[in-house]
Protein backbone atom coordinates (compact mmCIF):
# COMPACT_ATOMS: atom_id res chain seq x y z
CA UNK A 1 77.61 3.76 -25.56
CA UNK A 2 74.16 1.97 -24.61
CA UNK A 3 73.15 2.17 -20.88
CA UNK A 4 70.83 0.05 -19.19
CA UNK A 5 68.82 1.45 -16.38
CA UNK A 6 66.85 -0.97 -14.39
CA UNK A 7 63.36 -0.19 -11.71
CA UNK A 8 60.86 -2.16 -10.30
CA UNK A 9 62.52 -4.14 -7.90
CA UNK A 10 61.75 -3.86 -4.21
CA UNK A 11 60.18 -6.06 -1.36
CA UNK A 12 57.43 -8.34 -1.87
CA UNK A 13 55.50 -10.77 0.08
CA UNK A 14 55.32 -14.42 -1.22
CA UNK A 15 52.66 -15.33 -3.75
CA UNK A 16 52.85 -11.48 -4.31
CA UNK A 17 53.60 -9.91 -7.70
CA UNK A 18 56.07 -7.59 -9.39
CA UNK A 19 57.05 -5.90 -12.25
CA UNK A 20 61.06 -5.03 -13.33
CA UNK A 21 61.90 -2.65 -16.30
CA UNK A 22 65.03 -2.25 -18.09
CA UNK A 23 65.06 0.85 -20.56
CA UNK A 24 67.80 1.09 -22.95
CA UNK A 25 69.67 4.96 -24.25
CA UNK A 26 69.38 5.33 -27.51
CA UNK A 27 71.21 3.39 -29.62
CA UNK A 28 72.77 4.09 -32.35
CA UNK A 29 73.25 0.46 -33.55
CA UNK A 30 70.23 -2.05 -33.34
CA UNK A 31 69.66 -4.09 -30.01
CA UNK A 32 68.55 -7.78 -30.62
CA UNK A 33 68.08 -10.58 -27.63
CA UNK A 34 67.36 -9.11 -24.35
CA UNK A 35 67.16 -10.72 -21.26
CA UNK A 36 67.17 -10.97 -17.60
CA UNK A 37 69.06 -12.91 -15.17
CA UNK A 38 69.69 -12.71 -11.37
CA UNK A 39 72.20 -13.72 -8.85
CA UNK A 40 71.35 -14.42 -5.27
CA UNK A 41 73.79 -14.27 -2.52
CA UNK A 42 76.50 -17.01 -2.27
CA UNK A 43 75.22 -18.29 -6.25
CA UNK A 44 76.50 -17.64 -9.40
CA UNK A 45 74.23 -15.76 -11.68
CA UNK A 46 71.45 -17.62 -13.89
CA UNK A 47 69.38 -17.12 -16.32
CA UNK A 48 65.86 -16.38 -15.80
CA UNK A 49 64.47 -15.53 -19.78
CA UNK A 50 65.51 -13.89 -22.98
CA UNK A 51 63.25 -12.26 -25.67
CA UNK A 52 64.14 -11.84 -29.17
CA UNK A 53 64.24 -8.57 -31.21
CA UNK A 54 60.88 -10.78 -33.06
CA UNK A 55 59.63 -11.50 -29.74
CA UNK A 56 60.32 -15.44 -29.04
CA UNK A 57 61.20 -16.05 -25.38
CA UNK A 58 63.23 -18.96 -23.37
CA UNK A 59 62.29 -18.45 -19.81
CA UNK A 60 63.92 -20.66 -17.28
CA UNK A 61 62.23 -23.65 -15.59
CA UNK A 62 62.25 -22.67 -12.55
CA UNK A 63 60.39 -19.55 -13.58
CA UNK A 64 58.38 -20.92 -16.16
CA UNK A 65 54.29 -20.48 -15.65
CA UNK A 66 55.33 -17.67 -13.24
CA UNK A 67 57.52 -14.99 -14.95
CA UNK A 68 56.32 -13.24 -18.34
CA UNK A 69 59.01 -11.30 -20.30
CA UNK A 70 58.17 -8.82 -23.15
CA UNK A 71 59.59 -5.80 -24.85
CA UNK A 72 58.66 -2.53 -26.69
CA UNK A 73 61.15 -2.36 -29.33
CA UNK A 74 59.57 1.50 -30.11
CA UNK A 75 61.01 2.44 -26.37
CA UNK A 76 64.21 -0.53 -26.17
CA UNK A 77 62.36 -1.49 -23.26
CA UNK A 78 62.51 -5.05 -21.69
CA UNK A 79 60.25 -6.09 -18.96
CA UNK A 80 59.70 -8.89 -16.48
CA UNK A 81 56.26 -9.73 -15.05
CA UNK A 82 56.74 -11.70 -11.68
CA UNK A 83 53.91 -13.65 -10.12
CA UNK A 84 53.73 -15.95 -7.48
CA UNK A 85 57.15 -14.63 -6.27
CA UNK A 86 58.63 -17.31 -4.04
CA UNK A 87 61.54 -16.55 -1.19
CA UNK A 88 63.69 -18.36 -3.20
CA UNK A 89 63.45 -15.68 -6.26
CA UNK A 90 65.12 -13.27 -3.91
CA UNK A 91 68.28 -11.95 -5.65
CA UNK A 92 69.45 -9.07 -7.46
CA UNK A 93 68.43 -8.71 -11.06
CA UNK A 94 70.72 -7.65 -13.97
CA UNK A 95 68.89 -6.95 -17.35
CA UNK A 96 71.10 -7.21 -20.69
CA UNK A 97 70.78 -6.64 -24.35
CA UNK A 98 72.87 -7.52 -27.39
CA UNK A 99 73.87 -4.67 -29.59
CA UNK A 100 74.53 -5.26 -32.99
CA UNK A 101 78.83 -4.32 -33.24
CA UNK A 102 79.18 -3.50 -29.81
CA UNK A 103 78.19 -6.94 -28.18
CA UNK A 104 76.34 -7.62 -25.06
CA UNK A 105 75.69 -4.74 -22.24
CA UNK A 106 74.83 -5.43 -18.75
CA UNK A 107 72.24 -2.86 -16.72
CA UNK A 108 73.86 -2.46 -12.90
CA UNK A 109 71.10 -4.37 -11.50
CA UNK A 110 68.17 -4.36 -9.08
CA UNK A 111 67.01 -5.95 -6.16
CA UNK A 112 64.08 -8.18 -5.35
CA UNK A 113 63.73 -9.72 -1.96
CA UNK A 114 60.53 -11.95 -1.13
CA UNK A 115 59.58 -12.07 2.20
CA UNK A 116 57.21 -11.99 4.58
């Protein structure tokens, strides 16, 4: 069974910067698209950017020119660069990756809060 284990999250000020991780166990079965999305209090949870197994990335709007995502296929490691953090970015963020037969697994989250 994959895991997901999340870290970086924390508090930040605004215009700060951060950087979330999301390692994956060792698979036995190859992991493709990963991604991160979050879900802020009282809000259903969105999407905030996927990465390929090739390394092509979607990253949503409102993130877009701030967030970087990338990955280290070698470690099944998915990251998420955050600059410019905003108060409205506060949330808790999930991580998830798509494993080939066993379908899509969900890390248990982490929490960013921007404020000052």
């Amino acid at each position: 069974q994959v895991q997901l284990v999340e870290s970086g999250g924390g508090l930040v000020q605004p215009g700060g910067s951060l950087r979330l991780s999301c390692a994956a166990s060792r698979s036995a079965f190859s992991i493709n698209d990963m991604g991160w999305y979050r879900q802020a209090p009282g809000k259903q949870r969105e999407l905030v950017a996927t990465i390929t197994k090739g390394g092509s990335t979607n990253v949503a709007d409102s993130v877009k020119g701030r967030f970087t995502i990338s990955r280290d296929n070698a470690k099944n490691t998915v990251y998420l660069q955050m600059n410019s953090v905003k108060p409205e970015d506060t949330a808790v963020y999930h991580c998830n990756a798509n494993v080939a037969y066993r379908g899509v697994v969900w890390g248990q989250g982490t929490q960013v809060t921007v404020s000052s």
